[in-house]
N, C-alpha and C. Protein backbone atom coordinates (compact mmCIF):
# COMPACT_ATOMS: atom_id res chain seq x y z
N UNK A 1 136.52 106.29 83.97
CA UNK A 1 137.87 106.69 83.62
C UNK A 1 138.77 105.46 83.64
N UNK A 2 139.67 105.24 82.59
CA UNK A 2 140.51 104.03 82.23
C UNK A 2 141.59 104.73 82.97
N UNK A 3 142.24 103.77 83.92
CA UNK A 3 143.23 104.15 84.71
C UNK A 3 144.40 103.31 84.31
N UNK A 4 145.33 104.08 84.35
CA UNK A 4 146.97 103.53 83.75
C UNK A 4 147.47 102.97 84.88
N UNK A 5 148.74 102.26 84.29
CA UNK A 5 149.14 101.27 85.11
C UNK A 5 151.12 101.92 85.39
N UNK A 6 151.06 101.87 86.87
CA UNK A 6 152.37 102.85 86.94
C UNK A 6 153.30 101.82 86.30
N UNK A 7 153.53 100.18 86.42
CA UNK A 7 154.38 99.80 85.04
C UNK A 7 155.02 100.46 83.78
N UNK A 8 153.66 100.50 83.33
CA UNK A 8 153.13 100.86 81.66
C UNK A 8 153.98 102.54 81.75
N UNK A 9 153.31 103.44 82.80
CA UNK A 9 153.90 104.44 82.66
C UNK A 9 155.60 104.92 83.30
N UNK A 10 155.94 104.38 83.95
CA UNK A 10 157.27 104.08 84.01
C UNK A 10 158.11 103.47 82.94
N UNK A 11 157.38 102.61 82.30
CA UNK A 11 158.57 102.31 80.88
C UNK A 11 158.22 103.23 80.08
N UNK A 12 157.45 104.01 79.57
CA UNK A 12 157.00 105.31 79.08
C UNK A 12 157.98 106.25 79.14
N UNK A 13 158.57 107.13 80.71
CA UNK A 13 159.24 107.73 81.09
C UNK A 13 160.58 107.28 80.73
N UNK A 14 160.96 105.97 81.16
CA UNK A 14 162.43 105.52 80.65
C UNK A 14 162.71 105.61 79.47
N UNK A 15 161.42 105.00 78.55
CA UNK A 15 162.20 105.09 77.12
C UNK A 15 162.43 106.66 76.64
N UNK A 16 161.53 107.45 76.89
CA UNK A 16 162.04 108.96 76.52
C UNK A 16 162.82 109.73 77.03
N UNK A 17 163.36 109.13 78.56
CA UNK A 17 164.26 110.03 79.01
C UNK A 17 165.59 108.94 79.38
N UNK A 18 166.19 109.20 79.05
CA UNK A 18 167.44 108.22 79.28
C UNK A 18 167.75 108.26 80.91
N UNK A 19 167.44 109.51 81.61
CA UNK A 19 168.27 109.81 82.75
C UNK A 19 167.10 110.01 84.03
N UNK A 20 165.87 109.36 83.83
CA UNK A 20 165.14 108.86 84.08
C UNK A 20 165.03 107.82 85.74
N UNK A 21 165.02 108.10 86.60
CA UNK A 21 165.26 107.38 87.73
C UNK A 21 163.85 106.81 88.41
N UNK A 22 163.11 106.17 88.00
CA UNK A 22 162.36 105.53 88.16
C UNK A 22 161.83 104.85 89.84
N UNK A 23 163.07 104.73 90.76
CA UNK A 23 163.16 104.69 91.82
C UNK A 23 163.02 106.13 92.70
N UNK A 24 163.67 107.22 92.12
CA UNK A 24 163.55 108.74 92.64
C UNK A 24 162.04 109.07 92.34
N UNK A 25 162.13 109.08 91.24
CA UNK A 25 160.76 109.38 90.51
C UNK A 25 159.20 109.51 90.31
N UNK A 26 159.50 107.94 90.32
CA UNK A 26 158.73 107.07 89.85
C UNK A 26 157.05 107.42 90.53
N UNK A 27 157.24 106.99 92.24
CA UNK A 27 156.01 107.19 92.78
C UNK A 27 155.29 108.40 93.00
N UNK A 28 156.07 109.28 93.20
CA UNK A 28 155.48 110.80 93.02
C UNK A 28 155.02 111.00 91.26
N UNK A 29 155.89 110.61 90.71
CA UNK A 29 155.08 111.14 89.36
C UNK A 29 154.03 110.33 88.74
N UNK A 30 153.97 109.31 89.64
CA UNK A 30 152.39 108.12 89.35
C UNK A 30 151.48 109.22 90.12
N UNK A 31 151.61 109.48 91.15
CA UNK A 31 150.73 110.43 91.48
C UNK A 31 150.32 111.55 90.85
N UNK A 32 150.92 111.98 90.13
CA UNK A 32 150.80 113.42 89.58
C UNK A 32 150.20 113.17 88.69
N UNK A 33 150.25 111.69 87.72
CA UNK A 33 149.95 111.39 86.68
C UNK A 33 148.46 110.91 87.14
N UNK A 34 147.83 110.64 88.11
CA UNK A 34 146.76 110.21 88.53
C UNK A 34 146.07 111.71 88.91
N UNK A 35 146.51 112.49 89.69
CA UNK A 35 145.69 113.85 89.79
C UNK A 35 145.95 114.41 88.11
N UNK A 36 146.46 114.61 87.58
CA UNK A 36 146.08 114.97 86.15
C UNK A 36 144.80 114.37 85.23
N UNK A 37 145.18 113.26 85.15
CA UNK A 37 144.01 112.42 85.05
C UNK A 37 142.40 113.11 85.66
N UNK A 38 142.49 112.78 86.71
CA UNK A 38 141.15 113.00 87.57
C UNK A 38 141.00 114.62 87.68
N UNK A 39 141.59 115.83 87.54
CA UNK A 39 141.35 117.30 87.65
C UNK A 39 140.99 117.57 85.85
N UNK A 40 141.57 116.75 85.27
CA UNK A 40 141.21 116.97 83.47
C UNK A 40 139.86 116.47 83.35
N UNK A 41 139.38 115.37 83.76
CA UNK A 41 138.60 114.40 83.64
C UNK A 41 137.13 115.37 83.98
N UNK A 42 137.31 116.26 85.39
CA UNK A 42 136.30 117.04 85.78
C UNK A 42 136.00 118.45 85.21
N UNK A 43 136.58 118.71 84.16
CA UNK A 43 136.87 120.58 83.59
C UNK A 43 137.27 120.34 82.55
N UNK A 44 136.42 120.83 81.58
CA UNK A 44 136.89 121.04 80.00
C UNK A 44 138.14 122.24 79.96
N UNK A 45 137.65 123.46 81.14
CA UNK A 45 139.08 124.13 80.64
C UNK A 45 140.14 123.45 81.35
N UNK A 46 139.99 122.60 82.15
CA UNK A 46 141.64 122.22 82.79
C UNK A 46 141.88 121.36 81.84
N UNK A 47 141.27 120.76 81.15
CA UNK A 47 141.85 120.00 80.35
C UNK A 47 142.37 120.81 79.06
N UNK A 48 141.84 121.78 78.94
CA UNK A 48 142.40 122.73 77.43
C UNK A 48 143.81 123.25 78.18
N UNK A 49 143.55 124.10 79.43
CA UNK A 49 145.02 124.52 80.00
C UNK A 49 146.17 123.50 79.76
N UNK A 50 145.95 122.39 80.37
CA UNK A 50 146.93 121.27 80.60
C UNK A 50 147.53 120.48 79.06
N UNK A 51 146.52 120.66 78.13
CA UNK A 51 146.80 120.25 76.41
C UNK A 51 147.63 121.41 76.37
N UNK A 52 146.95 122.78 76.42
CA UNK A 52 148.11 124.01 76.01
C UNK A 52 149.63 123.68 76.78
N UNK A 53 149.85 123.72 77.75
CA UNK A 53 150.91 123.03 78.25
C UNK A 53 152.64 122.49 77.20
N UNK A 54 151.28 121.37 76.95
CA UNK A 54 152.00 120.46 76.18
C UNK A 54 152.50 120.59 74.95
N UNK A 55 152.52 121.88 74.46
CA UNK A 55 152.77 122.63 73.06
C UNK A 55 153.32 123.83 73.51
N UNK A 56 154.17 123.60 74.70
CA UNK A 56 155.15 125.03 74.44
C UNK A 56 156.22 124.72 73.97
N UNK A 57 156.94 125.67 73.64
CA UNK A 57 158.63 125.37 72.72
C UNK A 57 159.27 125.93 74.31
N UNK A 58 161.02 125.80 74.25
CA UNK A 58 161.69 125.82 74.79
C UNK A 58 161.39 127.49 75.64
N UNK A 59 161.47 128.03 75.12
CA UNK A 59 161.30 129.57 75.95
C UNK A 59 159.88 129.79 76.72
N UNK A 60 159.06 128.90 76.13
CA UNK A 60 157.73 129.23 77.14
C UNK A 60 157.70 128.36 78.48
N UNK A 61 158.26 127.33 78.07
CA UNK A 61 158.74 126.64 79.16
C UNK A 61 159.38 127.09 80.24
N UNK A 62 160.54 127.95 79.74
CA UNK A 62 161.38 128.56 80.97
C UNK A 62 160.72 129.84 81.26
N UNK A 63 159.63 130.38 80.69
CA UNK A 63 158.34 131.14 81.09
C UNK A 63 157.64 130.36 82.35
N UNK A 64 157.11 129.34 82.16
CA UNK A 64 156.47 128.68 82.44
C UNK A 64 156.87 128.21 84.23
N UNK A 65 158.20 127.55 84.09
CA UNK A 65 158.94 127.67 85.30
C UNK A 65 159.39 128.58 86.42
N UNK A 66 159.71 129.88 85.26
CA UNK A 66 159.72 131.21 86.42
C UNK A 66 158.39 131.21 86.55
N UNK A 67 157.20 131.14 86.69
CA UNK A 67 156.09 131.36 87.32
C UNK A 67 155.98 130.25 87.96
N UNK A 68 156.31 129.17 88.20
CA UNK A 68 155.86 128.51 89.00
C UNK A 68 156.34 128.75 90.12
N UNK A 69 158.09 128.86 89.85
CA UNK A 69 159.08 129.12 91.00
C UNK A 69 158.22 130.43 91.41
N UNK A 70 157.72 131.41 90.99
CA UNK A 70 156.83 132.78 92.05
C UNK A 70 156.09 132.01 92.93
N UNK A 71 155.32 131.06 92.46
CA UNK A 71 154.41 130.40 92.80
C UNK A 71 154.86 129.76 94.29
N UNK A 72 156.03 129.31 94.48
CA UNK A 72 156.76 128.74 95.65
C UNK A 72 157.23 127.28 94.95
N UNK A 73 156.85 126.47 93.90
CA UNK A 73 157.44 125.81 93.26
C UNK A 73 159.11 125.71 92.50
N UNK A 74 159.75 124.80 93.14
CA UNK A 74 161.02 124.85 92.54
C UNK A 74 161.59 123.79 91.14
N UNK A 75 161.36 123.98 89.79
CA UNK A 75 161.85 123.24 89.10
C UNK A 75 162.65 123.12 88.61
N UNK A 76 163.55 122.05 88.06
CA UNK A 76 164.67 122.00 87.44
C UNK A 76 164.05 121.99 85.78
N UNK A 77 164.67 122.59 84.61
CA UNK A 77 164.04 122.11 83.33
C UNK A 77 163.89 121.18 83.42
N UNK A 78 164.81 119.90 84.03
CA UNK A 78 164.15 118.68 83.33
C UNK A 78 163.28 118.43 84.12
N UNK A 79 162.69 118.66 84.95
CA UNK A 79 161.29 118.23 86.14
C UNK A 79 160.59 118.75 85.16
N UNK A 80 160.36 120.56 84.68
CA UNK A 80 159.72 120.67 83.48
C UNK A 80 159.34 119.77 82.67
N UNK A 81 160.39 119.28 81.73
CA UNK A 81 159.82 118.28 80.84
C UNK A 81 159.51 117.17 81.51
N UNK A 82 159.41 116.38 82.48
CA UNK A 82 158.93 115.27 83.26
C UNK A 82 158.01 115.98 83.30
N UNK A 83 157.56 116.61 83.70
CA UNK A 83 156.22 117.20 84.44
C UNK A 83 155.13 117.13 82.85
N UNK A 84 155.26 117.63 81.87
CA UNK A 84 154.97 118.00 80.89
C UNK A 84 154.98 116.95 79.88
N UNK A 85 155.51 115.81 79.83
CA UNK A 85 155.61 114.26 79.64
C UNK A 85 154.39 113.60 79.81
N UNK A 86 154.20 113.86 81.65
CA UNK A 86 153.68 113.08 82.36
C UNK A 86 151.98 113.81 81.74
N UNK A 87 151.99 114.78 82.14
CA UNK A 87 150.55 115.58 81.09
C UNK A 87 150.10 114.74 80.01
N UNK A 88 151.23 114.91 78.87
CA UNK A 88 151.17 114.29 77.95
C UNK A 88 150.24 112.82 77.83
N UNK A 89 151.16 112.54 78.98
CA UNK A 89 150.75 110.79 78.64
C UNK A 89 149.32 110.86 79.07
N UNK A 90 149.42 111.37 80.43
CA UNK A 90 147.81 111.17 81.05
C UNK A 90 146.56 111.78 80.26
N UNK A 91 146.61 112.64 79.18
CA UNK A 91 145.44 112.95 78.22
C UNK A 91 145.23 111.68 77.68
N UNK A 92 146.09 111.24 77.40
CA UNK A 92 145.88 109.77 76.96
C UNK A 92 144.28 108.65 77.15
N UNK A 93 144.37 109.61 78.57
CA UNK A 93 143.38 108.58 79.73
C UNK A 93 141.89 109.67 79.96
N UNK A 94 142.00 110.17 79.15
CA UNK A 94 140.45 111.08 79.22
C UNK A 94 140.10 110.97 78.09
N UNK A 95 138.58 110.63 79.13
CA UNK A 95 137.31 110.46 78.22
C UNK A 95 136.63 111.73 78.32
């Protein structure tokens, strides 16, 4: 597995999100971006779940969030789209 470089993916995050805090951010979502990586890497369906993901429109999203929040997860939309970014990028990195 080709592993990303939290650099590389931090200017990633900045350039698409303007409001982007890289210092708040940054190290927790290198992490997340590394267990994505490695839970896709081991499961063809986690990796189909986690692609589906990445192709919702605006209302499945806020679908998506009220279940997590059941879940005990609290997101803000934009953690949503960070969260869903960060997916993004890390398919990137599976073989």
């Amino acid at each position: 597995m080709k592993r990303p470089t939290k650099k590389a993916f931090l200017e990633y995050m900045t350039e698409k999100y303007d409001d982007y805090n890289k210092s708040k951010n940054g190290r927790d979502d290198y992490l997340t971006l590394l267990d994505i990586i490695q839970r896709a890497s081991k499961s063809d369906s986690t990796l189909m779940e986690l692609a589906d993901l990445t192709l919702m429109k605006k209302t499945d999203r806020l679908i998506y969030r009220n279940l997590m929040a059941c879940g005990g997860v609290e997101m803000t939309p934009r953690q949503v789209d960070y969260y869903l970014s960060t997916i993004e990028y890390g398919l990137e990195y599976i073989t």
